[in-house]
Protein backbone atom coordinates (compact mmCIF):
# COMPACT_ATOMS: atom_id res chain seq x y z
CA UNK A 1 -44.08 19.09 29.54
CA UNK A 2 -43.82 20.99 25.89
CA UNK A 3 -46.46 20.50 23.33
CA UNK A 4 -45.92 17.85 20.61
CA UNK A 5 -44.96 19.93 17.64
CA UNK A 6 -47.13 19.79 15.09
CA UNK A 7 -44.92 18.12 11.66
CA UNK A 8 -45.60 19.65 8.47
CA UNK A 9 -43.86 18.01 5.56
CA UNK A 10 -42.12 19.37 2.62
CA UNK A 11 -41.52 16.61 -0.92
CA UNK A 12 -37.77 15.46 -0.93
CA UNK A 13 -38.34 13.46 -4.00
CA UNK A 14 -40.89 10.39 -5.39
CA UNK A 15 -41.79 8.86 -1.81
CA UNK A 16 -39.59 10.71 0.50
CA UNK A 17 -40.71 13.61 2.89
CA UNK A 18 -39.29 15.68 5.26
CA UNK A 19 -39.85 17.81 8.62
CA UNK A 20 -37.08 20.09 9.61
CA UNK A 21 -37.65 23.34 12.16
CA UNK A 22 -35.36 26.39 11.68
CA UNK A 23 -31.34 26.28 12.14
CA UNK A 24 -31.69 22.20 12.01
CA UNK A 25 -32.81 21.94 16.22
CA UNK A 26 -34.04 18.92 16.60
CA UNK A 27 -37.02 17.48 15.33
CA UNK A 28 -37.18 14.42 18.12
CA UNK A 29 -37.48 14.62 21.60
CA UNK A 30 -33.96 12.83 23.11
CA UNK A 31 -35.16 13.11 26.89
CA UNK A 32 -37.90 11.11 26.76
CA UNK A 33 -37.69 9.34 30.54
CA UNK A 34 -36.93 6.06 29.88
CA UNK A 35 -34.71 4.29 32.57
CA UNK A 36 -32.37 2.57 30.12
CA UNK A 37 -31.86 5.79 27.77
CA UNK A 38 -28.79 7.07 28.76
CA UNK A 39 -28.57 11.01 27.43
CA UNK A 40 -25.95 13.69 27.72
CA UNK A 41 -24.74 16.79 26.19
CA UNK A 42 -21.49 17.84 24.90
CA UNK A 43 -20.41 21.79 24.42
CA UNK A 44 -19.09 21.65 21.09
CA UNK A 45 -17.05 24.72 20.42
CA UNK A 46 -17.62 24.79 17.05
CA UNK A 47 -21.58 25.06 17.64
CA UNK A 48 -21.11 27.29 20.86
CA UNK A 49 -24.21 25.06 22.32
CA UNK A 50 -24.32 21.98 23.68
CA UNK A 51 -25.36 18.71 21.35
CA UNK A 52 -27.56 16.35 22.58
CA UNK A 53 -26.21 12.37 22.50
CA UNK A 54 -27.65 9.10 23.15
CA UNK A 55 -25.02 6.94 24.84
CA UNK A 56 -21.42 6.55 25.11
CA UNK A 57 -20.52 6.00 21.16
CA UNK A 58 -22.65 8.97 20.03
CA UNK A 59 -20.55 11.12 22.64
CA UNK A 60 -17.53 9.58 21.16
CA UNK A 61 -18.89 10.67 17.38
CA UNK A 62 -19.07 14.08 18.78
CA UNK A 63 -16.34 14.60 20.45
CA UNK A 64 -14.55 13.46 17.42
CA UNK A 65 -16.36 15.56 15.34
CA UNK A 66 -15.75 18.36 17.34
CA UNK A 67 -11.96 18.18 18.34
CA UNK A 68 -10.66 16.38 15.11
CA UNK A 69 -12.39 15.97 12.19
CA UNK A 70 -12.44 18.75 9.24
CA UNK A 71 -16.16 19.28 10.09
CA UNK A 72 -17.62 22.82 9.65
CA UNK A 73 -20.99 22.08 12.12
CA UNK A 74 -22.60 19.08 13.61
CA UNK A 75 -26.48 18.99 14.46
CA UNK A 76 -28.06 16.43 16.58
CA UNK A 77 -31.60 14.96 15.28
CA UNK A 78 -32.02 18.08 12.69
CA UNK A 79 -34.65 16.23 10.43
CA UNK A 80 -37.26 13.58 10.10
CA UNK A 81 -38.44 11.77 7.36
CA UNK A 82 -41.02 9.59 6.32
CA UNK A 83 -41.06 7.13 3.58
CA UNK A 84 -43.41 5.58 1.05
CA UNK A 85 -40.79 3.74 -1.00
CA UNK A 86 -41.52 0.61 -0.10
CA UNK A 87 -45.19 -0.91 -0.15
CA UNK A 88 -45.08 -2.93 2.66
CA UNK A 89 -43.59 0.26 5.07
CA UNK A 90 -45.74 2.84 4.54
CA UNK A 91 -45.23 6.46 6.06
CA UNK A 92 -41.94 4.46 7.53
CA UNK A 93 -40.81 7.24 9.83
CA UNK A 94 -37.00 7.92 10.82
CA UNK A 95 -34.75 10.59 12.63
CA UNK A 96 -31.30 10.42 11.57
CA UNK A 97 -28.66 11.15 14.98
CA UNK A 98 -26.39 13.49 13.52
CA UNK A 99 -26.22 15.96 10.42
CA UNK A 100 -22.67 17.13 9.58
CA UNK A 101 -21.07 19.65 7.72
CA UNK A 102 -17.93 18.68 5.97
CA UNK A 103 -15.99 20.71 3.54
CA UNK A 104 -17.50 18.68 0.90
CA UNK A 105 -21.28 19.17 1.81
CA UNK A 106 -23.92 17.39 4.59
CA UNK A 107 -23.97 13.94 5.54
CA UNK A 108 -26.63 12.61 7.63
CA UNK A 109 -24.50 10.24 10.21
CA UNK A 110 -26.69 6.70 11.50
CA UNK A 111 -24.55 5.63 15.14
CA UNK A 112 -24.95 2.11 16.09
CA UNK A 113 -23.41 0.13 18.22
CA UNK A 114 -21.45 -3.28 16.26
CA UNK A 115 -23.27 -5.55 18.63
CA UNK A 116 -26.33 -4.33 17.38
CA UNK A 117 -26.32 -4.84 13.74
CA UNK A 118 -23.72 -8.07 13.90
CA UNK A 119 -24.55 -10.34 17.14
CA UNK A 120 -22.64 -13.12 17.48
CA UNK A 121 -24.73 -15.79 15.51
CA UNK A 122 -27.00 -18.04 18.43
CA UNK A 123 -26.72 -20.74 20.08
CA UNK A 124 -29.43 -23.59 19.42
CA UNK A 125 -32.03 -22.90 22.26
CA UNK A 126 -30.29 -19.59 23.34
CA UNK A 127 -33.79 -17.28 22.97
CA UNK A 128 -32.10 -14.31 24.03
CA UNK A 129 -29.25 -14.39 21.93
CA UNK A 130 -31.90 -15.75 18.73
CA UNK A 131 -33.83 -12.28 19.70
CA UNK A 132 -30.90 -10.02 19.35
CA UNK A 133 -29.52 -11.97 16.22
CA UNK A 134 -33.39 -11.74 14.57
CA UNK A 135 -33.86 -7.86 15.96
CA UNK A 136 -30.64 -7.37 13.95
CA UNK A 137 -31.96 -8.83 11.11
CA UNK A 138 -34.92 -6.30 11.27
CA UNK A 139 -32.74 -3.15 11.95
CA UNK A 140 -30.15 -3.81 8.97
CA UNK A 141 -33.12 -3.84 6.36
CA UNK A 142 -34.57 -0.76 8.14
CA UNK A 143 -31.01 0.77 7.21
CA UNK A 144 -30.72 -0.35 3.80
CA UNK A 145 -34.50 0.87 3.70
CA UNK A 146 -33.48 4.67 4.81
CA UNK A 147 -30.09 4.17 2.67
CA UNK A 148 -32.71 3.80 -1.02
CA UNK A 149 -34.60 6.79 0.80
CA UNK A 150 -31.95 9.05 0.97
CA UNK A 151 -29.62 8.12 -2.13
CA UNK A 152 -33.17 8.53 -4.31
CA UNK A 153 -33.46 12.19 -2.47
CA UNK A 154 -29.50 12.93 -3.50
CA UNK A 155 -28.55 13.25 0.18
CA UNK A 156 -25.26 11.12 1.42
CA UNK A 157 -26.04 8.38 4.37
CA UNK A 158 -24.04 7.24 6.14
CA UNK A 159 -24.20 4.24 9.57
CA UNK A 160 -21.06 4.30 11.75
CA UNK A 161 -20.30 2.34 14.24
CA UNK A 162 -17.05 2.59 17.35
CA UNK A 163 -15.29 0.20 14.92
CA UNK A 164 -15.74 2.83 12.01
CA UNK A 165 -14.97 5.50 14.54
CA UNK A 166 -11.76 3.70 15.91
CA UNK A 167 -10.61 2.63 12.35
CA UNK A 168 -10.66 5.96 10.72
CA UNK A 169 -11.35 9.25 12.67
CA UNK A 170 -7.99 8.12 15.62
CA UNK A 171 -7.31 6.39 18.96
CA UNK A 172 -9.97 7.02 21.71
CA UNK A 173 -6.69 8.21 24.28
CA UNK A 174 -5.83 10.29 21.27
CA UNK A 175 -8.54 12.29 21.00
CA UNK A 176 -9.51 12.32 24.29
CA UNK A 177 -6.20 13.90 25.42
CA UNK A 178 -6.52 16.72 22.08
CA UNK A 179 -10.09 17.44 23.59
CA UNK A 180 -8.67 17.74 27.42
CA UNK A 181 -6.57 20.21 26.04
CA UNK A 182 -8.84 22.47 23.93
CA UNK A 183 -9.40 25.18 25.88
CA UNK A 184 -5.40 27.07 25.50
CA UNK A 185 -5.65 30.32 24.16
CA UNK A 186 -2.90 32.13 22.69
CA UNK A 187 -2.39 35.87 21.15
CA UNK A 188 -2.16 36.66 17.48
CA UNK A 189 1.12 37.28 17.64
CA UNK A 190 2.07 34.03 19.25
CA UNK A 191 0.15 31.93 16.61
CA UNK A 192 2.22 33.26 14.14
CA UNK A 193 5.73 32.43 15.61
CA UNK A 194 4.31 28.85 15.71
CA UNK A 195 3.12 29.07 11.94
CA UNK A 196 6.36 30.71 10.82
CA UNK A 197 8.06 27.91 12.85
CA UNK A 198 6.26 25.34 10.91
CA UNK A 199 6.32 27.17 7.87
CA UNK A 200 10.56 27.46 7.87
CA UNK A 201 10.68 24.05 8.29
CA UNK A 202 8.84 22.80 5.39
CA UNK A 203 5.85 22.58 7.20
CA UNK A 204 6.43 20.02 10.13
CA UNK A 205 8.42 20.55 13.44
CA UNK A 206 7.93 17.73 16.47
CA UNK A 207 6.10 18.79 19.28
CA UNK A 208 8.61 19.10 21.38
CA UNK A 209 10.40 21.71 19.33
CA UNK A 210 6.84 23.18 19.34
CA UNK A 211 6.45 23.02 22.98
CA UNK A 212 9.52 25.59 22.82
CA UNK A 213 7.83 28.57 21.06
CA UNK A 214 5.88 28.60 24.46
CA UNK A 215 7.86 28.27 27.41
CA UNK A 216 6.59 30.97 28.87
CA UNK A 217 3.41 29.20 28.45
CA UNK A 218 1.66 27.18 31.73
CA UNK A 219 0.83 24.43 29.73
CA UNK A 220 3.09 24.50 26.18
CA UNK A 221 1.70 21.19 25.52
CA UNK A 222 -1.99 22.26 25.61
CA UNK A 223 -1.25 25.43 23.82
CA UNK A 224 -0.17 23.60 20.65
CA UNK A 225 -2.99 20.57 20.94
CA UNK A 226 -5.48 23.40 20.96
CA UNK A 227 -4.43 24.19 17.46
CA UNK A 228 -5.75 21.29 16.42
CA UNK A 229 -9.66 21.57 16.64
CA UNK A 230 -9.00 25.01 15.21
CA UNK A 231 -7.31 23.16 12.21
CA UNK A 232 -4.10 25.35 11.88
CA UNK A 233 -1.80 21.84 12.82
CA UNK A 234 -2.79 18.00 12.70
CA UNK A 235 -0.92 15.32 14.11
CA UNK A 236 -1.27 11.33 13.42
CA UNK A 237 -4.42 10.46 15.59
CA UNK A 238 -4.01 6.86 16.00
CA UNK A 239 -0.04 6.87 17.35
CA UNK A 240 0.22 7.91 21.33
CA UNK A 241 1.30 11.87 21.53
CA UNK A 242 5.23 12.21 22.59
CA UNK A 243 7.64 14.38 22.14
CA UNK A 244 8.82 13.23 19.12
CA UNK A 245 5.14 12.96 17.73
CA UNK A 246 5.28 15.03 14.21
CA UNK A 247 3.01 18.25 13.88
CA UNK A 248 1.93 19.65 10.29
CA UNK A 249 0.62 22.83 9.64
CA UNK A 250 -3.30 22.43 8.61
CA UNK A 251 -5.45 23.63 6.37
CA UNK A 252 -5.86 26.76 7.85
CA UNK A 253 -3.77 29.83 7.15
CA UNK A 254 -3.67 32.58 9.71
């Protein structure tokens, strides 16, 4: 079993520390052997490496992340830090799950599922239920506890949950079919007939007519999806991919 690294902790601001090792791995051990922690890894191409998740929605964050999102690099668990802005929690410790490069800077990303912060309200006598609804309690002033920690350090926070995910990063089928499909190469030369395509017709073309620049292709389809992780096309993530689905030419230029 590896040695416990040994934290050493640099001032964020007034009450706020933090321990980060080099290129942001992560500072908390994921495998940890419990029999109800379920882990896995995702190859992100972005990161060429895998990322370690915790559970189904985290893969989903990920994966979204990865495939569809205008996200420059993810890291899972790249920081702790520990807290002495409140009295009553002192040297509060906390790992965020994800740290995220988006064209507009780093957010640290908080996954939870809904049921966790907003159980259905109990039952009289129902213990279990009353447990969930008063361990919710507990975790959503934890949050808003790490929120003041952060926003005092200057550093965006943000808790998502699959509703969050569903509601504004696209349809699970949606994504999952654009990240079944990342892995068409094409040529230089063939990337540019489908950007001069797009560009000649004021910068959308359906995919079918798409599908056309690559007949030649095994999988035309696949060859234009894979353009979207790469960011040189988009389509609208939450409708079901057909023929007559719309593709734009993205934010990258080639």
């Amino acid at each position: 079993m590896p040695k416990k690294i040994e934290r050493v902790w640099t001032a964020l601001c007034d009450g706020v520390e933090v321990f980060r090792l080099e290129a942001n791995e992560a500072t908390r051990r994921v495998i940890t052997g419990r029999r109800n922690h379920v882990v896995g890894g995702h190859y992100s191409m972005k990161m060429n490496a895998h990322i370690v998740h915790e559970g189904g929605i985290e893969e989903r964050f990920v994966r979204v992340c990865d495939y569809v999102l205008g996200v420059k690099r993810i890291w899972a668990q790249p920081e702790t830090i520990r807290m002495n802005v409140f009295p009553e929690f002192a040297n509060e410790i906390y790992t965020p799950d994800f740290l995220v490069e988006h064209d507009a800077g780093f957010v640290r990303y908080e996954i939870k599922e809904w049921r966790e912060l907003r159980p259905p309200r109990p039952a009289v006598g129902d213990e279990k239920a009353q447990r969930r609804w008063d361990d919710a309690v507990l975790l959503r002033a934890r949050l808003r506890r790490i929120r003041e920690a952060y926003r005092r350090a200057g550093l965006p926070f943000r808790v998502i949950t699959e509703r969050g995910i569903g509601l504004r990063w696209g349809d699970r089928d949606v994504v999952d079919e654009i990240a079944a499909n990342d892995r068409w190469d094409i040529e230089p030369e063939e990337l540019d007939r489908l950007v001069t395509a797009l560009n000649d017709a004021g910068g959308s073309l359906p995919l079918s007519r798409c599908q056309a620049l690559f007949e030649e292709a095994p999988h035309p389809r696949g060859v234009v999806l894979s353009r979207i992780p790469e960011r040189i096309v988009y389509i609208d993530l939450f409708a079901p991919i057909r023929p007559e689905t719309i593709v734009y030419k993205g934010a990258i230029s080639c």
